[in-house]
C-alpha atoms as a PDB file:
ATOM      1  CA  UNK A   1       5.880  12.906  17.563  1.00  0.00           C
ATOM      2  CA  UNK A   2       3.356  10.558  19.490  1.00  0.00           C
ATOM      3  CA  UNK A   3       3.143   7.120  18.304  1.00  0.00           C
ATOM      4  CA  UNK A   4      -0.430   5.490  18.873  1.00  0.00           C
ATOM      5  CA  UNK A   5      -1.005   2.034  17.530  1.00  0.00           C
ATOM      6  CA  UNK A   6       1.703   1.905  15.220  1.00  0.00           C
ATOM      7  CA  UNK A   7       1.271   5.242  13.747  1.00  0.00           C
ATOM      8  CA  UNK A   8       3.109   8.593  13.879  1.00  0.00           C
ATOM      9  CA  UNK A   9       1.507  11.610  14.853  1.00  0.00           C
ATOM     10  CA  UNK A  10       2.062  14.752  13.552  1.00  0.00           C
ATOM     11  CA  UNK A  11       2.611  17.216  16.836  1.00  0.00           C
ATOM     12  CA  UNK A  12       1.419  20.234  15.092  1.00  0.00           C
ATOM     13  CA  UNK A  13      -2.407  18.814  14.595  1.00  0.00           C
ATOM     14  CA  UNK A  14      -5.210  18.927  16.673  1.00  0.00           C
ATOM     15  CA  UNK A  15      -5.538  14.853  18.996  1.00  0.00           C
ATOM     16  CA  UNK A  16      -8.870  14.454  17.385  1.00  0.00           C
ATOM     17  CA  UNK A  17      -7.721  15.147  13.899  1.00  0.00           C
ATOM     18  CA  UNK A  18      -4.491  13.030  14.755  1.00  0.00           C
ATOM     19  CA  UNK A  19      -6.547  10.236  15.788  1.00  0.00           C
ATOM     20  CA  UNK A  20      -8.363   9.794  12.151  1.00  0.00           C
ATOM     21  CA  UNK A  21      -5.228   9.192  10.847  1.00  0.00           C
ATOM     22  CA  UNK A  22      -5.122   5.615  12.586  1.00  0.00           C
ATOM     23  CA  UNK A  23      -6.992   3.048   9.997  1.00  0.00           C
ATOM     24  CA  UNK A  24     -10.104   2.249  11.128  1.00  0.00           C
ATOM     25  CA  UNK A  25     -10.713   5.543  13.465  1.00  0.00           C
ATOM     26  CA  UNK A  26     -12.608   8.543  11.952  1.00  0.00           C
ATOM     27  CA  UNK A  27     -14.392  11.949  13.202  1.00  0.00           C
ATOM     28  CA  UNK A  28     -17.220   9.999  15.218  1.00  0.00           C
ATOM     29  CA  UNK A  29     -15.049   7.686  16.806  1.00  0.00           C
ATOM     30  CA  UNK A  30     -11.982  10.096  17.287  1.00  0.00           C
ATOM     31  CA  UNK A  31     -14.675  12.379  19.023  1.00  0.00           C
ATOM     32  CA  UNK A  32     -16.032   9.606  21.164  1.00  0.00           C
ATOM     33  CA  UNK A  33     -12.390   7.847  22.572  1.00  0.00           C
ATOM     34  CA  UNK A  34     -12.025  11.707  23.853  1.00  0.00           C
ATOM     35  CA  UNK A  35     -15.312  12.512  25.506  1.00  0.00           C
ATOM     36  CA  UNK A  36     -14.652   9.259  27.045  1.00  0.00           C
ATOM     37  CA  UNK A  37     -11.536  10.479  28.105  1.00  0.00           C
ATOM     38  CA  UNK A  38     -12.863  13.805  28.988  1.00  0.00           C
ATOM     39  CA  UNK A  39     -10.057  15.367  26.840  1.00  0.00           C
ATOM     40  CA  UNK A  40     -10.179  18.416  25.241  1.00  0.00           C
ATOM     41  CA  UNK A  41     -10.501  17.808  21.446  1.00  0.00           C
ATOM     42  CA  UNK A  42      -8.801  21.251  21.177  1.00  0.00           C
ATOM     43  CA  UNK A  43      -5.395  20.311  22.463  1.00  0.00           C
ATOM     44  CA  UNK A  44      -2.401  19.049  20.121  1.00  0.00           C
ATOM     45  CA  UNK A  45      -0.473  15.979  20.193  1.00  0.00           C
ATOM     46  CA  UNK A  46       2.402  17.810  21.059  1.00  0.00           C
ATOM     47  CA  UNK A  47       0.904  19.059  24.429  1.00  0.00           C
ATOM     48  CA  UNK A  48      -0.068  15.163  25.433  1.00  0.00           C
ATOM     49  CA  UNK A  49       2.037  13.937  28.115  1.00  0.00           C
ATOM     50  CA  UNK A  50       2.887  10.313  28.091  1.00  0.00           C
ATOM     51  CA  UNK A  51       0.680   8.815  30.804  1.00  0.00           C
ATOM     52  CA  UNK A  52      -1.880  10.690  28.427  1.00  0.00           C
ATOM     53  CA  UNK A  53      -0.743   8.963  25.075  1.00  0.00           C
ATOM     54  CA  UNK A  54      -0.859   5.660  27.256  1.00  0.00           C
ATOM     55  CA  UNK A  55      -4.697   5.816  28.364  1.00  0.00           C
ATOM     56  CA  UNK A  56      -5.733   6.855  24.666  1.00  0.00           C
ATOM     57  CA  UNK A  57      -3.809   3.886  23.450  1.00  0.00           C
ATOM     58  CA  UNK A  58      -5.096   1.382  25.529  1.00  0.00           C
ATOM     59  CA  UNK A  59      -8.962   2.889  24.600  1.00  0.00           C
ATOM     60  CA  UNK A  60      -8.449   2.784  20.872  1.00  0.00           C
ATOM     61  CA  UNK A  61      -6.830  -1.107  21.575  1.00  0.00           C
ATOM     62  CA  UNK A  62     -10.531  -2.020  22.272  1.00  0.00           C
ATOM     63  CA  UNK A  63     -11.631  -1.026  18.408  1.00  0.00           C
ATOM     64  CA  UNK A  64     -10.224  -3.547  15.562  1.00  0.00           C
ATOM     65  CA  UNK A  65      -7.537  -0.664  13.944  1.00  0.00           C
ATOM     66  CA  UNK A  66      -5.212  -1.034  11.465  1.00  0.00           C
ATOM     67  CA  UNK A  67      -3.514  -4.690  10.903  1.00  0.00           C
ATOM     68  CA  UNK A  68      -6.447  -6.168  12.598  1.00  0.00           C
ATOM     69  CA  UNK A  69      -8.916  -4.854  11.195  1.00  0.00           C
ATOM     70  CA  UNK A  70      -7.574  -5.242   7.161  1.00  0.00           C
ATOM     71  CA  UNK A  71      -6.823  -9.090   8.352  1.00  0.00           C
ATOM     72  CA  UNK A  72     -10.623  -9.234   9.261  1.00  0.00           C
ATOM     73  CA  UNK A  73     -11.787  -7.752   5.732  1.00  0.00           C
ATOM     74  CA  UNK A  74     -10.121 -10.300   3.867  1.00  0.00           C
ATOM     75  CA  UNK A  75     -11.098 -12.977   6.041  1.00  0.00           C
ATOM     76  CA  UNK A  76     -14.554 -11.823   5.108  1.00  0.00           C
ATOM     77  CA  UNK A  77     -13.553 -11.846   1.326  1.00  0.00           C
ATOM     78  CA  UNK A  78     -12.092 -14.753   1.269  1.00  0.00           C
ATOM     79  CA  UNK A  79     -15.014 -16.188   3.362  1.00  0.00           C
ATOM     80  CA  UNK A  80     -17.763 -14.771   1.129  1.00  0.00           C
ATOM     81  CA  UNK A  81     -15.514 -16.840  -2.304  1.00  0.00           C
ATOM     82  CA  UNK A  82     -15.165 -19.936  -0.594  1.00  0.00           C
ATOM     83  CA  UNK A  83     -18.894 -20.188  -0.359  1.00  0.00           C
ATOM     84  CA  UNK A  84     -19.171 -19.823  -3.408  1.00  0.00           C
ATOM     85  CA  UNK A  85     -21.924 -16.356  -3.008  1.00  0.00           C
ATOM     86  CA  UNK A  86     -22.601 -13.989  -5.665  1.00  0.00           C
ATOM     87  CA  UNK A  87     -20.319 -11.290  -3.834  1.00  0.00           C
ATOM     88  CA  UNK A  88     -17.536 -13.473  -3.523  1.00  0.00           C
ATOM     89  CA  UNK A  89     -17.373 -14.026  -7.322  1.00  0.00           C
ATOM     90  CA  UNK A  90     -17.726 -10.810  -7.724  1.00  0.00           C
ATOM     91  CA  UNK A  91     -14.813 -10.106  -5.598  1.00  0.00           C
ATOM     92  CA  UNK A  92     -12.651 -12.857  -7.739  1.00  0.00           C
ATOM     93  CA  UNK A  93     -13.653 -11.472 -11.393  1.00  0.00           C
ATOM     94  CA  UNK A  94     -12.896  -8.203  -9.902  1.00  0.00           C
ATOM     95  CA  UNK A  95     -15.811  -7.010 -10.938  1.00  0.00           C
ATOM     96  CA  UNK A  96     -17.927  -4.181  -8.518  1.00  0.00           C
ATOM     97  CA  UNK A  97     -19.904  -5.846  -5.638  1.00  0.00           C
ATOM     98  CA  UNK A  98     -23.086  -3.915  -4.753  1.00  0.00           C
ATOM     99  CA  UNK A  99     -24.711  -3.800  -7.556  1.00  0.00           C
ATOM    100  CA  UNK A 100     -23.217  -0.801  -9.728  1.00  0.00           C
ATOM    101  CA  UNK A 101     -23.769  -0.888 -13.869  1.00  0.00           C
ATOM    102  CA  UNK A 102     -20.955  -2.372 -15.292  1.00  0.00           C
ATOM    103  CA  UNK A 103     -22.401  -1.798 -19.434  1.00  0.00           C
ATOM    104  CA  UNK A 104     -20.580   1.904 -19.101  1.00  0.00           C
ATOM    105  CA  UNK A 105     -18.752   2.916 -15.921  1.00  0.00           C
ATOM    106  CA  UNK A 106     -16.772   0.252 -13.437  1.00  0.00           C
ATOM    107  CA  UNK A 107     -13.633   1.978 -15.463  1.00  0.00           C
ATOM    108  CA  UNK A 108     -11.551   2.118 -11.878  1.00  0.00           C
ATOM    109  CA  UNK A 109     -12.578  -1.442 -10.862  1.00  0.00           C
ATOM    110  CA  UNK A 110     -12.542  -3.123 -14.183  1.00  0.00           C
ATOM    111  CA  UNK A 111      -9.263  -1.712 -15.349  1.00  0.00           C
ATOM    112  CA  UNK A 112      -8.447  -0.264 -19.136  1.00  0.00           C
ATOM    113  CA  UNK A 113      -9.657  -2.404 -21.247  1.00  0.00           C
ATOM    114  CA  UNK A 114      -8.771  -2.598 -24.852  1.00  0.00           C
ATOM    115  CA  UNK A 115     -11.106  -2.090 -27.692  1.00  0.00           C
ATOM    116  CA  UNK A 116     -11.544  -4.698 -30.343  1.00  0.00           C
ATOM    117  CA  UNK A 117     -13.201  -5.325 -33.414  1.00  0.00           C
ATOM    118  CA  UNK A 118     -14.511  -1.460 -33.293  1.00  0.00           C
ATOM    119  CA  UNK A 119     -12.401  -0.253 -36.712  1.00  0.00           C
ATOM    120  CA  UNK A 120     -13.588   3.081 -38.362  1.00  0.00           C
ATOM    121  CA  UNK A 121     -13.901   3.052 -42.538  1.00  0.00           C
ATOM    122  CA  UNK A 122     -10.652   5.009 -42.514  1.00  0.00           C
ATOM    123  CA  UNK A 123      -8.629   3.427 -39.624  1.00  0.00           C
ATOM    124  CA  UNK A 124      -9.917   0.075 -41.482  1.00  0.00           C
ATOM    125  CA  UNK A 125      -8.407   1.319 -44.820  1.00  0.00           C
ATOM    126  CA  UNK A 126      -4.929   1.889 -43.157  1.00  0.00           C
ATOM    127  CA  UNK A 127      -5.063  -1.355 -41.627  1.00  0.00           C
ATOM    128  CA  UNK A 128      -5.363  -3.256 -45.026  1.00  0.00           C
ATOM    129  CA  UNK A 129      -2.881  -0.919 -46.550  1.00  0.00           C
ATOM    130  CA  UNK A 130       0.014  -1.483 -43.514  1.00  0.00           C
ATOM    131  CA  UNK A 131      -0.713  -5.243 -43.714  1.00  0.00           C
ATOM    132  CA  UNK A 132      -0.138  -5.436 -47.765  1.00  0.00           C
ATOM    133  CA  UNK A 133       3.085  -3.482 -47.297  1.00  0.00           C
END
């Protein structure tokens, strides 16, 4: 297995597959670090020799990828709430940021919520009764 930027790569896949496995590198950029290159997108990690591994290594280290680049996204959160902007707040209420509905929908981002005050005639009736008893 080829380690590139802290991550393991399977040997079995394709290098430009194995590449989009590294946070912050998909198909367009995987594609591009190898024409660079002029590597064949074809080959798979376990046919890389080291000195290989090495220069692909040290072209991804020029794109903000994994740690780095989830450090800079909360920066930018945390940025965008200290100033107090509408996107920050919505950030802290954890409520959706660019401008989805939130009346129906926003389930995933809201959370489960629990109902209140909505009782049916019957589930009212049971209610009253449980409470008496």
């Amino acid at each position: 297995m080829a380690r590139i930027s802290g991550i393991e790569l399977n040997d079995k896949w394709r290098i430009d597959y194995a590449l989009t496995r590294i946070k912050g590198i998909g198909w367009s950029l995987s594609n591009k670090v190898l024409e660079l290159l002029k590597f064949d997108v074809t080959r798979r990690v376990k046919d890389l020799s080291l000195e290989e591994i090495n220069t692909i290594t040290g072209k991804i280290e020029e794109f903000p990828t994994e740690g780095d680049l989830v450090r800079r996204v909360k920066a930018n959160i945390n940025r965008l709430q200290a100033i107090g902007s509408y996107r920050g707040i919505r950030h802290t209420k954890g409520l959706p940021v660019r401008g989805q509905r939130t009346k129906t929908n926003a389930r995933t981002k809201r959370g489960k919520r629990k109902t209140v005050g909505a009782f049916k005639k019957e589930a009212l009736a049971k209610a009253t009764v449980a409470k008496k008893a």
